[in-house]
Protein backbone atom coordinates (compact mmCIF):
# COMPACT_ATOMS: atom_id res chain seq x y z
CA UNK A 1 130.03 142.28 168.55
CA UNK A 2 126.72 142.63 170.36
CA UNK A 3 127.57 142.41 174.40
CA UNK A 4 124.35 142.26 176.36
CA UNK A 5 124.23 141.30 179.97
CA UNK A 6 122.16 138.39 181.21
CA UNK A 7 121.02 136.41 184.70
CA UNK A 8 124.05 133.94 183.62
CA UNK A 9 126.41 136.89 182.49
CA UNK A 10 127.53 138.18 179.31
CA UNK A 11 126.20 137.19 176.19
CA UNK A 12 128.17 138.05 173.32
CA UNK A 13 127.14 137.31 169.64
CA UNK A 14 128.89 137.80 165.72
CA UNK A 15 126.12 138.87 163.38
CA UNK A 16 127.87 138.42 159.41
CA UNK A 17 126.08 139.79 156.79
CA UNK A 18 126.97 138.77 153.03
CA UNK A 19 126.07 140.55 149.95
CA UNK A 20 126.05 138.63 146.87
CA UNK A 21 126.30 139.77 142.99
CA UNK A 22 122.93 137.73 143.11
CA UNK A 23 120.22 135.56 144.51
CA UNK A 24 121.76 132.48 142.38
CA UNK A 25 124.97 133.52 144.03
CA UNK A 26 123.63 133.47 147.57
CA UNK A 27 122.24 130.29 146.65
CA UNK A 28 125.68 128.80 145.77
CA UNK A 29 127.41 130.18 149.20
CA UNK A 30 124.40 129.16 151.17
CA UNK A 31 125.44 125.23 150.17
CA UNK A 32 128.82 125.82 150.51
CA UNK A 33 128.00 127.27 154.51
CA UNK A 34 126.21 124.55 154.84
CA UNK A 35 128.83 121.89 154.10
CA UNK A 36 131.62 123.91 156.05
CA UNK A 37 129.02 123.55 159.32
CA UNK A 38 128.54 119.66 158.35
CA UNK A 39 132.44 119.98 159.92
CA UNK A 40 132.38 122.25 162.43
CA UNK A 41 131.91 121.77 166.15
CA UNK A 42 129.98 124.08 167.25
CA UNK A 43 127.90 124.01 169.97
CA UNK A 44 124.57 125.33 168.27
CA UNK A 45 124.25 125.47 164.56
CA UNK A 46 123.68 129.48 163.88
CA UNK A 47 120.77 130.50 162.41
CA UNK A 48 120.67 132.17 158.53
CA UNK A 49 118.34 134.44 157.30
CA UNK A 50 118.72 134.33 153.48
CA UNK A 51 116.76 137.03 151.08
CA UNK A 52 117.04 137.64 147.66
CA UNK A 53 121.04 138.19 147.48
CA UNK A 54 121.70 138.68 151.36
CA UNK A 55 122.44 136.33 153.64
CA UNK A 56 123.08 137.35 157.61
């Protein structure tokens, strides 16, 4: 967990990273994410960077 300090005060962040056997793969859990964050209350939707068979 990243912990940088800021003018309001701590910012702390999670950073997953997924492997997948392959880009079709990463495909398949990239719509299932999405439809989990359809549900969740958050207060910002996180942002995904998806490449060939990783997604972070």
């Amino acid at each position: 967990m990243d912990k940088t300090a800021t003018a309001n005060g701590p910012f702390e962040a999670n950073v997953y990273i997924y492997l997948f056997d392959s880009e079709q793969a990463r495909i398949d859990g990239s719509k299932d994410l999405n439809n989990k964050l359809e549900f969740a209350k958050l207060i910002s939707n996180p942002s995904v960077y998806k490449k060939k068979n990783v997604m972070i």
